[in-house]
Protein backbone atom coordinates (compact mmCIF):
# COMPACT_ATOMS: atom_id res chain seq x y z
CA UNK A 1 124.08 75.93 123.71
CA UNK A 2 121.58 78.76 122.80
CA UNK A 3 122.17 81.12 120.07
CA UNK A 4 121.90 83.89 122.47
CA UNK A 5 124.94 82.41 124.59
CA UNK A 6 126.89 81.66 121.41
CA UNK A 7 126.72 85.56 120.47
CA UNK A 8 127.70 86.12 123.43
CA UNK A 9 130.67 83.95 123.80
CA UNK A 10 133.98 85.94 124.45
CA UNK A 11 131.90 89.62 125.41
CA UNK A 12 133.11 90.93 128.03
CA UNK A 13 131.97 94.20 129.69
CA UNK A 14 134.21 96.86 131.90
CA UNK A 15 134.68 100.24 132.04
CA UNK A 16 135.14 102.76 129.92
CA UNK A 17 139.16 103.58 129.63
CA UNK A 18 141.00 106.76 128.61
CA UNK A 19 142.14 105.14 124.91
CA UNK A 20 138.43 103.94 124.50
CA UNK A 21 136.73 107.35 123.44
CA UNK A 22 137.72 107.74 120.05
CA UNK A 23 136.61 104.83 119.44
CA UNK A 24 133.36 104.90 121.26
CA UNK A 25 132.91 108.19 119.39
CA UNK A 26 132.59 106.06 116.13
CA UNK A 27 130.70 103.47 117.92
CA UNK A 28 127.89 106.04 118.24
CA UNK A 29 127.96 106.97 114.95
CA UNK A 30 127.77 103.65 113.22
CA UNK A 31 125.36 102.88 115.72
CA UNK A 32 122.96 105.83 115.26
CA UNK A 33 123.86 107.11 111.72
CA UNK A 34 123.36 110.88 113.31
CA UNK A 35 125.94 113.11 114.11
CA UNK A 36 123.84 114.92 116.86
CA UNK A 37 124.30 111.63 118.89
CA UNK A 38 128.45 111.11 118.71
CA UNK A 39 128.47 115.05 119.49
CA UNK A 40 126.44 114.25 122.16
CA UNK A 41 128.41 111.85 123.56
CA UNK A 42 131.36 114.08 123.44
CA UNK A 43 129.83 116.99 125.21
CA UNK A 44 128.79 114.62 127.97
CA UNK A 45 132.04 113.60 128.56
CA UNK A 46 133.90 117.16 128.56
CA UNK A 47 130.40 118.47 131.47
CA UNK A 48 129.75 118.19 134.91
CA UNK A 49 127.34 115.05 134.00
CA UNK A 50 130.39 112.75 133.11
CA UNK A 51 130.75 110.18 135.25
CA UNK A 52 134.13 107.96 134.53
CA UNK A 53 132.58 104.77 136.56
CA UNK A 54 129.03 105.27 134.77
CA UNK A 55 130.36 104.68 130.67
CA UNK A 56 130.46 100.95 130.57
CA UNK A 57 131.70 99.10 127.05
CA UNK A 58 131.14 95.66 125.70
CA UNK A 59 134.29 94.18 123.87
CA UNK A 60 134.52 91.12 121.96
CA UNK A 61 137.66 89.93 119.95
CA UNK A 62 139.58 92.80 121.26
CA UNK A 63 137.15 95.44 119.64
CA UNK A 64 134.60 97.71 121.71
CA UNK A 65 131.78 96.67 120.27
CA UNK A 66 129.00 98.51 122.32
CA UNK A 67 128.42 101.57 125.41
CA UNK A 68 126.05 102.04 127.78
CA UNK A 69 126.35 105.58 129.13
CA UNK A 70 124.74 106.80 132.37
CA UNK A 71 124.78 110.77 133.35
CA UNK A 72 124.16 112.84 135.80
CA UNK A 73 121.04 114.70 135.19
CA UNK A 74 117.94 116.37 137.95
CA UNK A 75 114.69 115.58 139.21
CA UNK A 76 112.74 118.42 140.27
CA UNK A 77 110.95 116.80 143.11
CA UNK A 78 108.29 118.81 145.27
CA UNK A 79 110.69 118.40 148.34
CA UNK A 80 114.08 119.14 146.76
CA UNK A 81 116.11 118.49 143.58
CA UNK A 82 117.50 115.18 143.44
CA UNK A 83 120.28 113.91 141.61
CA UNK A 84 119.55 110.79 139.03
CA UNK A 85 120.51 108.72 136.51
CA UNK A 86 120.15 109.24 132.36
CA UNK A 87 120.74 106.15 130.47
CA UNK A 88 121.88 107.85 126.48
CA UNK A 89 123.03 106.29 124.58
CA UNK A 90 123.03 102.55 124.47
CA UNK A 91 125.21 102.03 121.16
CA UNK A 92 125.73 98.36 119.84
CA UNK A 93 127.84 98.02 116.84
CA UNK A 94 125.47 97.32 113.79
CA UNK A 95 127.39 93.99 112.85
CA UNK A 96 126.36 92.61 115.85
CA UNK A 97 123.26 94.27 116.88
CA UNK A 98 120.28 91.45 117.95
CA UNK A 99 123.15 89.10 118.94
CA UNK A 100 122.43 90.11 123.05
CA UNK A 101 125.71 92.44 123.42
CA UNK A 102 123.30 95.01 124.54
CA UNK A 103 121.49 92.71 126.76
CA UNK A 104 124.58 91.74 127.80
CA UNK A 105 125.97 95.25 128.18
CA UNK A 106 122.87 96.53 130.18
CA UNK A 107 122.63 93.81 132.54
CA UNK A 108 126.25 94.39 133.72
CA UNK A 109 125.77 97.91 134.14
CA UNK A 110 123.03 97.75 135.66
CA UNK A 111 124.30 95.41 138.36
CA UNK A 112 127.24 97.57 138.72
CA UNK A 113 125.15 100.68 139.29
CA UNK A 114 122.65 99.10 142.42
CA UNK A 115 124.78 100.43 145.27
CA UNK A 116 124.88 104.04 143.74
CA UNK A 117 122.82 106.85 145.54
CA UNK A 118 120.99 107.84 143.11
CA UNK A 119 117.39 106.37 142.92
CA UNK A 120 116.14 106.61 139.80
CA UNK A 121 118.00 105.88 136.29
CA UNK A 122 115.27 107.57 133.49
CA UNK A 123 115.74 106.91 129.29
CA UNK A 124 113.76 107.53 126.66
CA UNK A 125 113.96 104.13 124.46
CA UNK A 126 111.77 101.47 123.25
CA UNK A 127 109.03 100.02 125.15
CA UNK A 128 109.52 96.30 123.89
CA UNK A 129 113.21 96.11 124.77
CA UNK A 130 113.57 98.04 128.14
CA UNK A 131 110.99 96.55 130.67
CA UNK A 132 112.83 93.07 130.62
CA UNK A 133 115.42 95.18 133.22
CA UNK A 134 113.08 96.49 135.31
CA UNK A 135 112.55 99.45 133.33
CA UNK A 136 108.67 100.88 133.43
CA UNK A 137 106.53 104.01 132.27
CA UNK A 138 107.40 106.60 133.90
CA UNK A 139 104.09 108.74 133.92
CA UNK A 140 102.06 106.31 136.10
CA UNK A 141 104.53 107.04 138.59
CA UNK A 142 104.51 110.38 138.77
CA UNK A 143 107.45 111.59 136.84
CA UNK A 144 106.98 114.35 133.64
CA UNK A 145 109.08 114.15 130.37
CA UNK A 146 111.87 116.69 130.17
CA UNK A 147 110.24 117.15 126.89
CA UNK A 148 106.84 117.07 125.17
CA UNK A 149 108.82 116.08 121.88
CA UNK A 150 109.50 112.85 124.14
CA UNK A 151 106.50 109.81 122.78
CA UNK A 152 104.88 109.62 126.55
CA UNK A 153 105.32 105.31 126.16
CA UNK A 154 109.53 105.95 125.43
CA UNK A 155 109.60 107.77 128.83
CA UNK A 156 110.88 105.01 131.30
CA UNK A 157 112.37 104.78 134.88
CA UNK A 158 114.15 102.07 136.70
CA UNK A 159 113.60 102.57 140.55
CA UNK A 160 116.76 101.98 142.16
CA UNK A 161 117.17 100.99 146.15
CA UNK A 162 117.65 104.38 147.46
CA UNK A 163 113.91 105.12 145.58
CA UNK A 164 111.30 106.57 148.00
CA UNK A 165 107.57 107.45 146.78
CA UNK A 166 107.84 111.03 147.40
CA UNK A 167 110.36 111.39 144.87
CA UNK A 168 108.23 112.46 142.08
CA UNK A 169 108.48 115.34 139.52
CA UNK A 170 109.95 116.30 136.22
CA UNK A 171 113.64 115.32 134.92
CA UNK A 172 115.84 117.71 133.94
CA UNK A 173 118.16 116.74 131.25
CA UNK A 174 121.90 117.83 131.64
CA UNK A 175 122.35 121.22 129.03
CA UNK A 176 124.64 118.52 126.40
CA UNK A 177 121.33 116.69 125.37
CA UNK A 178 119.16 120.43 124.65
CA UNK A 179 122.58 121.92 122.71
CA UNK A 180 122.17 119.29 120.51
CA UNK A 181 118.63 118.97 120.46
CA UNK A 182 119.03 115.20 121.72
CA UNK A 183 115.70 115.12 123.30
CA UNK A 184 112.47 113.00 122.28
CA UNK A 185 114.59 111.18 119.06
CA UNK A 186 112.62 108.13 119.75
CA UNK A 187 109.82 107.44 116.61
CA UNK A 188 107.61 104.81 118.08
């Protein structure tokens, strides 16, 4: 057996439940070590970009051990606004980050989230660990940072099935991330 499948022996990945956010709350802060991130988390979850069947948690030995959130959040395409997909944060426990609970993590969600509407799931993250699920630059496809702050090569989109070419433009984060000035963290 690889080591990657022994980490990731008895992970499993659902939901996010009602009982799960205080602890998901510390989650984030262990993982991040910045209280702008658990805060942001929080806000998320009381706005209009909470979506229950979008917050997805890894557990393992009983204990949520990782989330993958996925908002709500605007692109302002030449033809209309359309509504799209935020990936932040993607918190892994730090006793058992680079074991593949993240991989693990993303992969469900992301299979869970193909037969959504929305086209286009945007994040800002690191450029070695996101393309291996389909995630690309998003620049060269036409799509603007929310923020200059944002390092142009951490700006990445996952077309989705619903994409079409026209939709182009610049996201617009939901208001949580800029009242906590969660925007362009990455250092690269």
């Amino acid at each position: 057996m690889t080591a990657l499948a022994d980490a990731l022996r008895g992970v499993t990945v659902r939901l996010e439940q009602a009982g799960d956010a205080r602890v998901v709350e510390q989650l984030t802060a262990d993982a991040f070590d910045d209280p702008r991130v658990p805060q942001l988390v929080e806000s998320l979850r009381c706005s209009d970009a909470w979506m229950p069947e979008a917050s997805f948690v890894a557990v393992h030995e009983g204990s949520v051990v990782g989330q993958a959130l996925f908002t709500r959040s605007l692109l302002d395409a030449p033809r209309r606004l359309v509504d799209v997909l935020v990936l932040s944060p993607l918190s892994v426990a730090p006793d058992v980050q680079r074991r593949g609970v993240g991989t693990a993590l993303l992969r469900h969600a992301l299979e869970q989230l193909r037969t959504r509407d929305e086209p286009l799931i945007f994040l800002e993250g690191s450029p070695s660990f996101y393309p291996r699920f389909g995630f690309q630059p998003a620049a060269p496809l036409g799509f603007r940072r929310p923020s200059l702050r944002i390092p142009k090569a951490a700006f990445m989109v996952r077309p989705q099935p619903t994409y079409e070419p026209w939709m182009t433009g610049t996201v617009v984060y939901a208001e949580a991330f800029w009242r906590h000035d969660c925007v362009g963290l990455r250092d690269l």
